[in-house]
N, C-alpha and C. Protein backbone atom coordinates (compact mmCIF):
# COMPACT_ATOMS: atom_id res chain seq x y z
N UNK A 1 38.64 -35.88 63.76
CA UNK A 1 38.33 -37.11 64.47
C UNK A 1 39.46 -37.40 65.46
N UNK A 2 39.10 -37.73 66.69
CA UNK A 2 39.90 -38.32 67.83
C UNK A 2 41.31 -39.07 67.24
N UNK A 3 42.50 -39.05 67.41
CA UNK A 3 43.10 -40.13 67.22
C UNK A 3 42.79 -41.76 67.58
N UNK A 4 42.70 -41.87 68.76
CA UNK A 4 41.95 -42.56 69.30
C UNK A 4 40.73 -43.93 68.61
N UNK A 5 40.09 -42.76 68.22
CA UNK A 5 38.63 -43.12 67.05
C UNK A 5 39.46 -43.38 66.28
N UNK A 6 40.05 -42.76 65.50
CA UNK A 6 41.01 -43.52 64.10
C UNK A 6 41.29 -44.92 64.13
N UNK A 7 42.55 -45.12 65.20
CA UNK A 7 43.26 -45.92 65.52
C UNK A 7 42.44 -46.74 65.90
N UNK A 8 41.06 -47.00 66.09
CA UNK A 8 39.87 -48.11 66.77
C UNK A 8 39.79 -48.59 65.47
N UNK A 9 38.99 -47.67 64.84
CA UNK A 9 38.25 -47.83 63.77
C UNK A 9 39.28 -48.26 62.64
N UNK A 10 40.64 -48.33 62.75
CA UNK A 10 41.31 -48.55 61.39
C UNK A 10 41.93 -49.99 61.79
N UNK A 11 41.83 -50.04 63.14
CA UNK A 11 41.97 -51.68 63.93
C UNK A 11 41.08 -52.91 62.88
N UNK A 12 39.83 -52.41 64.10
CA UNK A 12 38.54 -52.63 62.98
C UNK A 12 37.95 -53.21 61.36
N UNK A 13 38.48 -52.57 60.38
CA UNK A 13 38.41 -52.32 59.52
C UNK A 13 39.74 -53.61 59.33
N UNK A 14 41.22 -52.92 59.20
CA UNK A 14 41.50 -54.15 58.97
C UNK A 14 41.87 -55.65 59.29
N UNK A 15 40.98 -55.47 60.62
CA UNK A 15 40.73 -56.94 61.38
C UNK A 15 39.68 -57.73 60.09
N UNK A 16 38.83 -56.84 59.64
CA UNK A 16 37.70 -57.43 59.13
C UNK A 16 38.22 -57.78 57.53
N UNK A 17 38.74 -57.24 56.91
CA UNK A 17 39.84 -57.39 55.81
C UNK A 17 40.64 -58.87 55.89
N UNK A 18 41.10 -59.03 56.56
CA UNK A 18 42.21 -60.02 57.32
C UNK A 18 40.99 -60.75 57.36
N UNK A 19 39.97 -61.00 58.08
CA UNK A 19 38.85 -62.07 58.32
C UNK A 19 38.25 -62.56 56.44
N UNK A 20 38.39 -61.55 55.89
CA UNK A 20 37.39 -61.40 55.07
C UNK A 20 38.72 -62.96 53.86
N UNK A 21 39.60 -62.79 54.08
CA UNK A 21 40.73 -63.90 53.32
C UNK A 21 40.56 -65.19 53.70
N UNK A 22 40.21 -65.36 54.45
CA UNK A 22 39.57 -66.43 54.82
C UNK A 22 38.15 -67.12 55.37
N UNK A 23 37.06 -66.35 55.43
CA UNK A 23 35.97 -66.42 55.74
C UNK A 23 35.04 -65.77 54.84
N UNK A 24 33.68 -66.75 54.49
CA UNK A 24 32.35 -65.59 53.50
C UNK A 24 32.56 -64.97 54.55
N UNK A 25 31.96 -63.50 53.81
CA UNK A 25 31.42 -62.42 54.26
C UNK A 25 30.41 -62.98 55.78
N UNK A 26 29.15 -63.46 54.99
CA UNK A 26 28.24 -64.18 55.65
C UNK A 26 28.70 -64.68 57.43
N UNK A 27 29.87 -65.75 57.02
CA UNK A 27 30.52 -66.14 58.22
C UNK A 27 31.16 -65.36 58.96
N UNK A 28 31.22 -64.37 58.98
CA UNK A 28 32.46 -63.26 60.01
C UNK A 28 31.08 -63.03 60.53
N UNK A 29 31.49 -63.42 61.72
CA UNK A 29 30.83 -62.59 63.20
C UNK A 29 31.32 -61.51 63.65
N UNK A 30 30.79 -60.15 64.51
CA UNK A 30 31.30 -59.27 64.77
C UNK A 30 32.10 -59.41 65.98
N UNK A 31 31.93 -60.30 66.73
CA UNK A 31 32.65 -61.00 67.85
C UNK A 31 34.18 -61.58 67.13
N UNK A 32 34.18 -61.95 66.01
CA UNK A 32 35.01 -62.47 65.23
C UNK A 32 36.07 -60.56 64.89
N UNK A 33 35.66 -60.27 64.34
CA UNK A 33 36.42 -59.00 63.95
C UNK A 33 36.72 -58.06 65.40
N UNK A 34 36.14 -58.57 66.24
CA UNK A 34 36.27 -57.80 67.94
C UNK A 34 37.55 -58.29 68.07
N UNK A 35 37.63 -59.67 68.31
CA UNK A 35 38.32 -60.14 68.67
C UNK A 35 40.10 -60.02 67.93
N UNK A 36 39.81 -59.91 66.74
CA UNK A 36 40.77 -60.23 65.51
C UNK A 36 41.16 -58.40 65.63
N UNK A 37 40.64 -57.41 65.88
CA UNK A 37 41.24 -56.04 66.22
C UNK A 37 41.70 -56.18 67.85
N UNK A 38 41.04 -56.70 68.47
CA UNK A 38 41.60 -56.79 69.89
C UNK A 38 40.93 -55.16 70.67
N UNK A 39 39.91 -55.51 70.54
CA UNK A 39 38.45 -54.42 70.89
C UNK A 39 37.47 -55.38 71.31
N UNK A 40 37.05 -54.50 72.53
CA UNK A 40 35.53 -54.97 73.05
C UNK A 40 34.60 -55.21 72.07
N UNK A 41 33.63 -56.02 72.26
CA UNK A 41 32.13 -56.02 71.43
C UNK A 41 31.73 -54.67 71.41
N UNK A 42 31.58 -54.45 72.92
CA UNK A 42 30.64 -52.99 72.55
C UNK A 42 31.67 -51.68 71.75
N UNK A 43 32.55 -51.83 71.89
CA UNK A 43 33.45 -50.67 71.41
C UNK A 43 33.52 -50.64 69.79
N UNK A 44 33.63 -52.21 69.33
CA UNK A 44 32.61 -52.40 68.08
C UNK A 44 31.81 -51.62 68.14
N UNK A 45 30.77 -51.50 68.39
CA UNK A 45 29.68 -50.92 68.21
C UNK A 45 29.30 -49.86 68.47
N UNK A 46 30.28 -49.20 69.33
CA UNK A 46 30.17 -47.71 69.72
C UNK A 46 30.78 -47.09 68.18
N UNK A 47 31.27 -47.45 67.10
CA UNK A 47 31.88 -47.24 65.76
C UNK A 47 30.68 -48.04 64.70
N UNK A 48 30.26 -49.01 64.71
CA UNK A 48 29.56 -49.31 63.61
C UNK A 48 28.21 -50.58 64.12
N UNK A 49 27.18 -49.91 63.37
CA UNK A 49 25.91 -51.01 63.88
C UNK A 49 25.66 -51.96 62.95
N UNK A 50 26.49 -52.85 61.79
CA UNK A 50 26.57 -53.71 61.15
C UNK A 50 28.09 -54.02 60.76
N UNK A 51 28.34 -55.36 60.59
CA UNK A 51 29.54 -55.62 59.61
C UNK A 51 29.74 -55.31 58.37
N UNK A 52 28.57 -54.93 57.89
CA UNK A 52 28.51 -54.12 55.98
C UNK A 52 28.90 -52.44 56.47
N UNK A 53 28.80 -51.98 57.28
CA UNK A 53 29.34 -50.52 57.38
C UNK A 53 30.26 -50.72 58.18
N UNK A 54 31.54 -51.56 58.37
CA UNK A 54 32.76 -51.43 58.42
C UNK A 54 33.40 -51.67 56.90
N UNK A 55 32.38 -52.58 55.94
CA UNK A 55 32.76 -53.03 55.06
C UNK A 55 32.57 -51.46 53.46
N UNK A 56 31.35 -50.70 54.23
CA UNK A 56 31.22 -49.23 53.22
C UNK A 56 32.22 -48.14 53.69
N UNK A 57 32.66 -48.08 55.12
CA UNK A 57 33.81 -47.40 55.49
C UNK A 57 34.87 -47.37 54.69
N UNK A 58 34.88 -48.87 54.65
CA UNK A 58 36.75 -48.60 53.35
C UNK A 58 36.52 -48.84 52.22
N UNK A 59 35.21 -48.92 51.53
CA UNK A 59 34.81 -48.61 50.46
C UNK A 59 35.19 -46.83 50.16
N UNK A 60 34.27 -46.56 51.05
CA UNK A 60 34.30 -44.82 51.11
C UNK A 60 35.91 -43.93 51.30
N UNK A 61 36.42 -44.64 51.90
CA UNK A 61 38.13 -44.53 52.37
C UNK A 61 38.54 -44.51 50.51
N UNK A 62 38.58 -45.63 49.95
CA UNK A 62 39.36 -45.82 48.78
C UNK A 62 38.19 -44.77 48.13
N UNK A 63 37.65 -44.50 47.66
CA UNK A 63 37.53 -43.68 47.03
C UNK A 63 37.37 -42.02 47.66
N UNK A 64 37.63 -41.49 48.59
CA UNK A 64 38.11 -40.46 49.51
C UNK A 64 39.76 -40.39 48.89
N UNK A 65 40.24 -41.28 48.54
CA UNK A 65 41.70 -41.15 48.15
C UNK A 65 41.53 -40.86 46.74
N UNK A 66 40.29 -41.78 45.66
CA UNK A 66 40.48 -41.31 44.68
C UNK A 66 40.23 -40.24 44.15
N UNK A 67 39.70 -39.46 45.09
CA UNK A 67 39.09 -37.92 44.92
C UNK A 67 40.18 -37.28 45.05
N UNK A 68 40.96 -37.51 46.08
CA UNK A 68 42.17 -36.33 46.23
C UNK A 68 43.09 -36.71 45.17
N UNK A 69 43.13 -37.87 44.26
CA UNK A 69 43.92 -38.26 43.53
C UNK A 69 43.28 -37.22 41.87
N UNK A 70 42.29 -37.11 41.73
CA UNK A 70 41.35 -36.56 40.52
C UNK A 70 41.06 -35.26 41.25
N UNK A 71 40.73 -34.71 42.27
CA UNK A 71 40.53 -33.12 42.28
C UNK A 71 41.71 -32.45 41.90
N UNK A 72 43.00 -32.15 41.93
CA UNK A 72 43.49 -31.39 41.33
C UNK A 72 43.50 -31.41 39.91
N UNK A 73 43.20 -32.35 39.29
CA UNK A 73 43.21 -32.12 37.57
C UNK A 73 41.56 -32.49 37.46
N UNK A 74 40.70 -32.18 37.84
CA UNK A 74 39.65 -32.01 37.34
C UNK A 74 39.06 -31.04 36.17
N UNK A 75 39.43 -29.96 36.20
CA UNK A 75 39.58 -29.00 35.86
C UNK A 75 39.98 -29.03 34.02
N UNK A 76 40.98 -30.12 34.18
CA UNK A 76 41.94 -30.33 32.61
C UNK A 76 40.64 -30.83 31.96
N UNK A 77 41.26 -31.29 31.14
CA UNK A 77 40.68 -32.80 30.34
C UNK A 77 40.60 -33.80 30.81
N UNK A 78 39.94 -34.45 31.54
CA UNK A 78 40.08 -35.51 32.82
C UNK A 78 39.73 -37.37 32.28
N UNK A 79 39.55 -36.81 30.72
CA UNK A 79 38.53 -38.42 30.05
C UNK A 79 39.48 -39.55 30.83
N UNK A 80 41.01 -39.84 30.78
CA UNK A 80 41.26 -41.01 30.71
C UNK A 80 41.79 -40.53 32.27
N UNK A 81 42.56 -39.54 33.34
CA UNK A 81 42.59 -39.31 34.31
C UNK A 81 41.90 -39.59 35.14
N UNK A 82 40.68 -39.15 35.19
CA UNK A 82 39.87 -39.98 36.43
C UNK A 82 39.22 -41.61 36.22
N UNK A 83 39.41 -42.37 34.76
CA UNK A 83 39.71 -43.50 34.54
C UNK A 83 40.28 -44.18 35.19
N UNK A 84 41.59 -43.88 35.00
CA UNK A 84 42.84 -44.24 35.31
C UNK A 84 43.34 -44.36 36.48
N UNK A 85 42.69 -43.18 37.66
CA UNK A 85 42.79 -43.17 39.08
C UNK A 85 41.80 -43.91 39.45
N UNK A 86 40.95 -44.15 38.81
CA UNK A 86 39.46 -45.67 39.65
C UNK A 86 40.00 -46.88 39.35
N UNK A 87 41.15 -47.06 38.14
CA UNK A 87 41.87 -48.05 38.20
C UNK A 87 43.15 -48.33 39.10
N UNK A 88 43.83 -47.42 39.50
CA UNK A 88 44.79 -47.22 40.47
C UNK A 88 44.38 -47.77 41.79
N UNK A 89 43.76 -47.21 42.08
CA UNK A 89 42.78 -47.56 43.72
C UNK A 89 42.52 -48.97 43.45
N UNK A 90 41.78 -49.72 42.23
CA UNK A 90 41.34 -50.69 42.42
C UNK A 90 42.93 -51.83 42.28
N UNK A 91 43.66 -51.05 41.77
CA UNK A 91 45.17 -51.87 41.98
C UNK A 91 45.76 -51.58 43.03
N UNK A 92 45.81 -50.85 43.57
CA UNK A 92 46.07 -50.37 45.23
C UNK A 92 45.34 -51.17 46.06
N UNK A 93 44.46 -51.68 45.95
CA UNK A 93 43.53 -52.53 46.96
C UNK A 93 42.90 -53.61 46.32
N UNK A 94 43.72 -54.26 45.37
CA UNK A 94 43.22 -55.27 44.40
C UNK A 94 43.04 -57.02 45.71
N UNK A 95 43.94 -56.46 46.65
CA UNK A 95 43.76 -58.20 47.29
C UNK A 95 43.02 -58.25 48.09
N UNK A 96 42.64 -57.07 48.43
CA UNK A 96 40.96 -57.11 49.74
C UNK A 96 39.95 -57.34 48.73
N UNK A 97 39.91 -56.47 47.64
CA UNK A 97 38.84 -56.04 46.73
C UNK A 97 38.28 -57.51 46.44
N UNK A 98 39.53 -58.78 46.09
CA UNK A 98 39.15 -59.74 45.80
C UNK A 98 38.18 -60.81 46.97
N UNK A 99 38.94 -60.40 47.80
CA UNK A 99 38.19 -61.37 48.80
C UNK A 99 36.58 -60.90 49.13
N UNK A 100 36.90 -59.21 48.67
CA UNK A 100 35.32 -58.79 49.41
C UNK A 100 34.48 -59.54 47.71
N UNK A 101 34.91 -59.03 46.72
CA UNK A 101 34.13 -60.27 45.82
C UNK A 101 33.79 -61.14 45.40
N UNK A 102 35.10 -62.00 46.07
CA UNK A 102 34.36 -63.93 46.53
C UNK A 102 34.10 -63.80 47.64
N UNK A 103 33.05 -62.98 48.15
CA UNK A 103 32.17 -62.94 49.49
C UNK A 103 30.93 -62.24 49.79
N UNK A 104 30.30 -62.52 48.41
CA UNK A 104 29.22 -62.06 48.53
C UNK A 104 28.62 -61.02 49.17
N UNK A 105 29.29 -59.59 48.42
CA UNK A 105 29.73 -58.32 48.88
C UNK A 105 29.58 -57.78 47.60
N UNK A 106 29.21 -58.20 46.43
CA UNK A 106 29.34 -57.90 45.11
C UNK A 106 28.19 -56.67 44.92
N UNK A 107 27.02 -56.52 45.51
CA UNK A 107 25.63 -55.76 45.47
C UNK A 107 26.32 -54.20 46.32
N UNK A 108 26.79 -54.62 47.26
CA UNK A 108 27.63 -53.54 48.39
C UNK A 108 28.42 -52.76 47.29
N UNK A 109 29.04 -53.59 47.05
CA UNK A 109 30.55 -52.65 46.07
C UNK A 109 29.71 -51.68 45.25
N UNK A 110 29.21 -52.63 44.04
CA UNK A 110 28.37 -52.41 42.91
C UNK A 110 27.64 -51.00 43.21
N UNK A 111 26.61 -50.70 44.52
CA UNK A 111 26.14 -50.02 45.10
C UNK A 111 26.83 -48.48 45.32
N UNK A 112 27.97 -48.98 46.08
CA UNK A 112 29.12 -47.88 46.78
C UNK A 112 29.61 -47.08 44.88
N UNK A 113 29.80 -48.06 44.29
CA UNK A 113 30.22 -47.40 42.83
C UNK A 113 29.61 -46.49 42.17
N UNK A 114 28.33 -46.80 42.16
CA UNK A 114 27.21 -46.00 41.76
C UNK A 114 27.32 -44.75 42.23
N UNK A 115 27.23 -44.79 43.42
CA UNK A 115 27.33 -43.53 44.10
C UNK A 115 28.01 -42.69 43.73
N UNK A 116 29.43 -43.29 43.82
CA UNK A 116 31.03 -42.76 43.45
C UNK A 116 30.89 -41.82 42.03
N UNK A 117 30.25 -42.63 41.15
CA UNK A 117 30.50 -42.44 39.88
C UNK A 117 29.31 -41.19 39.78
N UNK A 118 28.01 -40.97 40.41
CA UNK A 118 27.39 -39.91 40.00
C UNK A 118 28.22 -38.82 40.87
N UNK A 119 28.56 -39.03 41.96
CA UNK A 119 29.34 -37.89 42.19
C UNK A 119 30.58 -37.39 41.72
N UNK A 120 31.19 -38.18 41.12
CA UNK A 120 32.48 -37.58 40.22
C UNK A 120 31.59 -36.77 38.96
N UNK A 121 30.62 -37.76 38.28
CA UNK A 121 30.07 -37.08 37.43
C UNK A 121 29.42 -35.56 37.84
N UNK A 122 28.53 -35.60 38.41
CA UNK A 122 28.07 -34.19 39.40
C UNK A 122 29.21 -33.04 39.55
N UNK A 123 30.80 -33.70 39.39
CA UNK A 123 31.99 -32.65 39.96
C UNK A 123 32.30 -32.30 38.61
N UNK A 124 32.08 -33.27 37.73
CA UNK A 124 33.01 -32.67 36.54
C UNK A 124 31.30 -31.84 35.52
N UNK A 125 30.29 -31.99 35.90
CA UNK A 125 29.03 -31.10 35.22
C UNK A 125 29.76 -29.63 35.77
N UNK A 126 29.75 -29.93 37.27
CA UNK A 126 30.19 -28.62 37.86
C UNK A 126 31.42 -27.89 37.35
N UNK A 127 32.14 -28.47 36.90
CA UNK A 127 33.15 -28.32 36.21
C UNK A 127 33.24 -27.68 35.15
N UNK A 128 31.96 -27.98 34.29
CA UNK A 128 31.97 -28.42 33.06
C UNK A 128 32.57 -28.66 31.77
N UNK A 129 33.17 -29.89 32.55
CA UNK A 129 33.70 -31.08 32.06
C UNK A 129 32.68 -32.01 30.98
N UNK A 130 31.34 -31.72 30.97
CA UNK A 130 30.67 -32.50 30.67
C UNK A 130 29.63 -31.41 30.32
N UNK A 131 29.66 -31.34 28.85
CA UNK A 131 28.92 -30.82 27.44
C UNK A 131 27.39 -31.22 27.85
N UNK A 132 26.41 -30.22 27.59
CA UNK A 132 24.96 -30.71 27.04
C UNK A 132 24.03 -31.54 28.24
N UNK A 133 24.64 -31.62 29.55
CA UNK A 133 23.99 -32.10 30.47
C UNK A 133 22.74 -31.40 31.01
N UNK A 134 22.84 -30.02 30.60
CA UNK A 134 21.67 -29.22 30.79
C UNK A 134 20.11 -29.74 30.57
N UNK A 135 20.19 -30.17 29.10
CA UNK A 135 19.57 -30.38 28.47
C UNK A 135 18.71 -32.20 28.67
N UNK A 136 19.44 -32.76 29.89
CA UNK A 136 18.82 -33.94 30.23
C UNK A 136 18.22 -33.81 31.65
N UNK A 137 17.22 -34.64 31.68
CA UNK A 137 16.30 -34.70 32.63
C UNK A 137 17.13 -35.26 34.78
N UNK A 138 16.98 -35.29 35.32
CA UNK A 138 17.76 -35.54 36.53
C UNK A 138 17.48 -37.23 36.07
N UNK A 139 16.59 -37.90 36.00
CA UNK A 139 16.38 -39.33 35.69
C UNK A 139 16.90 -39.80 34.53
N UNK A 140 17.29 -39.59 33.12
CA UNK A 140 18.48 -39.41 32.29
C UNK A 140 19.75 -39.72 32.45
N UNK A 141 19.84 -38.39 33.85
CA UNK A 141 20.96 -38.50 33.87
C UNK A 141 21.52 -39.79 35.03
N UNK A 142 20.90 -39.38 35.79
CA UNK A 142 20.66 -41.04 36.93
C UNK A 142 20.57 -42.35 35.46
N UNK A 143 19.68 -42.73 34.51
CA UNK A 143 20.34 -43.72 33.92
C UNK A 143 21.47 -43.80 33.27
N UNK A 144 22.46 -42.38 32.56
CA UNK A 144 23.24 -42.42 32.12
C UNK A 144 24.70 -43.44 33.48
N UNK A 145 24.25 -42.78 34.34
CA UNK A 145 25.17 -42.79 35.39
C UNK A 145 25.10 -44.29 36.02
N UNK A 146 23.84 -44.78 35.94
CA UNK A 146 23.95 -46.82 36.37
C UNK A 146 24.80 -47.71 35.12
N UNK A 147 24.32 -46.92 34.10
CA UNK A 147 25.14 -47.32 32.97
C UNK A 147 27.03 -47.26 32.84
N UNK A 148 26.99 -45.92 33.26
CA UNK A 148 29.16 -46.44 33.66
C UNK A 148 29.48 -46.89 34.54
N UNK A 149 28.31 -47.29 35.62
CA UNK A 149 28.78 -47.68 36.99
C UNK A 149 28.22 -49.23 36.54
N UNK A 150 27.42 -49.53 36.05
CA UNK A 150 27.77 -51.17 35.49
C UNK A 150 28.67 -51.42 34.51
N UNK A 151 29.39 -50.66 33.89
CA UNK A 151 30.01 -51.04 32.74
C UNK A 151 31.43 -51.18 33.47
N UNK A 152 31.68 -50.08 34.09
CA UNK A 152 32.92 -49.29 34.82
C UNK A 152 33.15 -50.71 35.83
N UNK A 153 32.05 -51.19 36.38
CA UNK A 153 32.31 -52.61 37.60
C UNK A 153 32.31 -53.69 36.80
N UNK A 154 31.31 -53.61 35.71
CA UNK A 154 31.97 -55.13 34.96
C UNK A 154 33.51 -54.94 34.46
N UNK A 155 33.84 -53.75 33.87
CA UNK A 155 35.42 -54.28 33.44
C UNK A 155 36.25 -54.34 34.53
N UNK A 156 36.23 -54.03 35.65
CA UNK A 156 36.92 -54.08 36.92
C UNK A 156 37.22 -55.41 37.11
N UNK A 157 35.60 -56.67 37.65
CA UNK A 157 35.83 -57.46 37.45
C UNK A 157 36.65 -58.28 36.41
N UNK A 158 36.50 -58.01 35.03
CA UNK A 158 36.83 -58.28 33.75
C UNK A 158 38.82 -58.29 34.27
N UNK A 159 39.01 -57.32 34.79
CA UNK A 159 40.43 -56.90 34.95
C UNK A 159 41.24 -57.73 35.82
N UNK A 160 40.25 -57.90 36.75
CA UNK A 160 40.74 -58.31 37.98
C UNK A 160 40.68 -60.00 37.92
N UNK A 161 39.88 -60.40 37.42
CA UNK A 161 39.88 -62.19 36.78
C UNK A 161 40.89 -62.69 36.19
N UNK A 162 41.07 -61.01 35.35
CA UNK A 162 42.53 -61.65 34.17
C UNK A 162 43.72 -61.27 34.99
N UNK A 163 44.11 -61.03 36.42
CA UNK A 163 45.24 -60.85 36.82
C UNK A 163 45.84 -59.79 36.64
N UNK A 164 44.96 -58.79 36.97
CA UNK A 164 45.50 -56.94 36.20
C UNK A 164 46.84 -56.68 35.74
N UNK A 165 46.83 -57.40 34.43
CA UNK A 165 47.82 -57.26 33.41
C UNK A 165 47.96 -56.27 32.92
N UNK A 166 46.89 -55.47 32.56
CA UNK A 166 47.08 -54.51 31.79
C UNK A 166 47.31 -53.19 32.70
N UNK A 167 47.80 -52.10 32.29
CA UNK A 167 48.22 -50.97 33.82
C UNK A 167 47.09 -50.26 33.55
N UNK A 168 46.76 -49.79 35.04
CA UNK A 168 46.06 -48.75 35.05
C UNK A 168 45.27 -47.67 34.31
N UNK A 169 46.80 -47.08 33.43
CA UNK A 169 46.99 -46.35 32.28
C UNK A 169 46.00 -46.84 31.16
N UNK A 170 45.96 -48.10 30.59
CA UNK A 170 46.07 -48.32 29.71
C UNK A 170 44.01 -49.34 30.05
N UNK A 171 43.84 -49.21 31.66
CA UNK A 171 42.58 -49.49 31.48
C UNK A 171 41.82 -48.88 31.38
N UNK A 172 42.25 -47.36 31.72
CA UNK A 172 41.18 -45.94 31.71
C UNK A 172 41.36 -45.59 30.73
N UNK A 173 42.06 -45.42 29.79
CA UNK A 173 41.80 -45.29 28.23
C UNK A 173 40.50 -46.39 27.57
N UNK A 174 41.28 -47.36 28.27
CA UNK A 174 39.94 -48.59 27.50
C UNK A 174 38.69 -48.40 27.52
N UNK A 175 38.60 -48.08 28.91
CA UNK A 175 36.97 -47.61 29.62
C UNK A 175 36.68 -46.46 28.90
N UNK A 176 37.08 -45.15 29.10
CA UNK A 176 37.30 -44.27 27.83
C UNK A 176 36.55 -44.25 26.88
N UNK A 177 37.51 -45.37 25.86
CA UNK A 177 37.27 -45.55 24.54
C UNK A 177 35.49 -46.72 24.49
N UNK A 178 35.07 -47.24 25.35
CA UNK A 178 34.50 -47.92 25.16
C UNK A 178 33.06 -47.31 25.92
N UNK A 179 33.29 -45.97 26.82
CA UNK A 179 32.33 -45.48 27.35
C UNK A 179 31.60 -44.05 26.77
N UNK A 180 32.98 -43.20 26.54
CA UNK A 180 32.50 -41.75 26.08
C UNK A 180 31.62 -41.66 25.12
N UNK A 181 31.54 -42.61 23.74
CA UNK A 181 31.17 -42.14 22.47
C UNK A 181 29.60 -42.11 23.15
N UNK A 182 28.94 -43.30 23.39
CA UNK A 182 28.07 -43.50 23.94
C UNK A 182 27.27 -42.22 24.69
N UNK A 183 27.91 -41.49 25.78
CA UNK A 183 27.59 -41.04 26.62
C UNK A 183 27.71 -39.13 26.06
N UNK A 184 28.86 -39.02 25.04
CA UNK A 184 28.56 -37.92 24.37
C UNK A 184 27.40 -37.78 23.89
N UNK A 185 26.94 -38.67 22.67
CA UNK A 185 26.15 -38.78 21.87
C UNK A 185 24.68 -38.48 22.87
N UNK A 186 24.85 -39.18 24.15
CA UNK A 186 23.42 -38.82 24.54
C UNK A 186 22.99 -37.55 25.11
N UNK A 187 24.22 -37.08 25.27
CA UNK A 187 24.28 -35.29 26.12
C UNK A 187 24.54 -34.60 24.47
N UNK A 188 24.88 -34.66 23.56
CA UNK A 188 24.46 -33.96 22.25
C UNK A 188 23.34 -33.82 21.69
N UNK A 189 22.54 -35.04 21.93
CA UNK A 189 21.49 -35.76 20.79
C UNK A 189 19.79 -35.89 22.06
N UNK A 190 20.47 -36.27 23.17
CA UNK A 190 19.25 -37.27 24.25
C UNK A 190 18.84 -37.71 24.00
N UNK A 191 17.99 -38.69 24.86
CA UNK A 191 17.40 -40.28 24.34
C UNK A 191 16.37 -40.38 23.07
């Protein structure tokens, strides 16, 4: 990508961040984030045809990092590792994260997670990291996968309410301990 394009688009992005601390979601105009990067309207738009896909851009960004953070140890034993790095990121970007969730952005995230999470899952089948998946249906496994991606975003929230006290470390074990048994049992046993 252009430098250029970067340097627009990362304007952009955290013009709309910066907007997003003080304004709903709802209320940011794109004239508003034009202005607040110090970019034309249209140059806006020569980069993005809504304010929710500046807002899936650095969705996709933070977890683009958490991939390079989990592909080299994919490979290991990864249960509380790639936990632990979806908790990192979300402490790495815990003060946007907040504003994009008192801003009615909660369906977006929720959404973007989903995604995230069948494709990590998909890396570590490939891997195989993950026992007995053969043996489940593609729709199975799509519900297995809404299932850690609601569980995985409610404790996020859960984390992030209580003032992420607890480290990183010690939340991907939690998730872990409160997700695997579950999710073995159904790739051993199926529904």
């Amino acid at each position: 990508m252009d430098l250029r394009v970067k340097k627009t688009k990362r304007a952009i992005i955290d013009a709309f961040l910066t907007l997003l601390k003080n304004k709903d979601f709802s209320d940011i105009a794109i004239s508003d984030i034009a202005l607040k990067a110090q970019v034309a309207r249209p140059t806006f738009y020569l980069h993005y045809k809504h304010k929710q896909d500046v807002l899936i851009e650095y969705l996709d960004d933070m977890f683009a990092q958490y991939l390079e953070e989990i592909r080299p140890v994919l490979k290991e034993d990864s249960r509380n590792i790639t936990a632990t790095a979806l908790f990192n990121q979300v402490e790495k970007n815990a003060e946007y994260l907040r504003a994009l969730l008192d801003n009615n952005t909660t369906l977006i995230i929720q959404d973007r997670l989903h995604a995230y999470i069948q494709e990590v899952m998909g890396m570590m089948m490939e891997a195989q990291l993950i026992e007995g998946t053969n043996s489940l249906s593609d729709a199975q496994c799509n519900y297995i996968t809404a299932a850690l991606a609601g569980m995985a975003f409610s404790v996020i929230l859960q984390w992030m309410e209580g003032g992420l006290r607890e480290t990183p470390e010690e939340m991907g074990r939690f998730l872990n301990r409160i997700t695997r048994p579950g999710v073995v049992d159904l790739l051993r046993h199926g529904l």
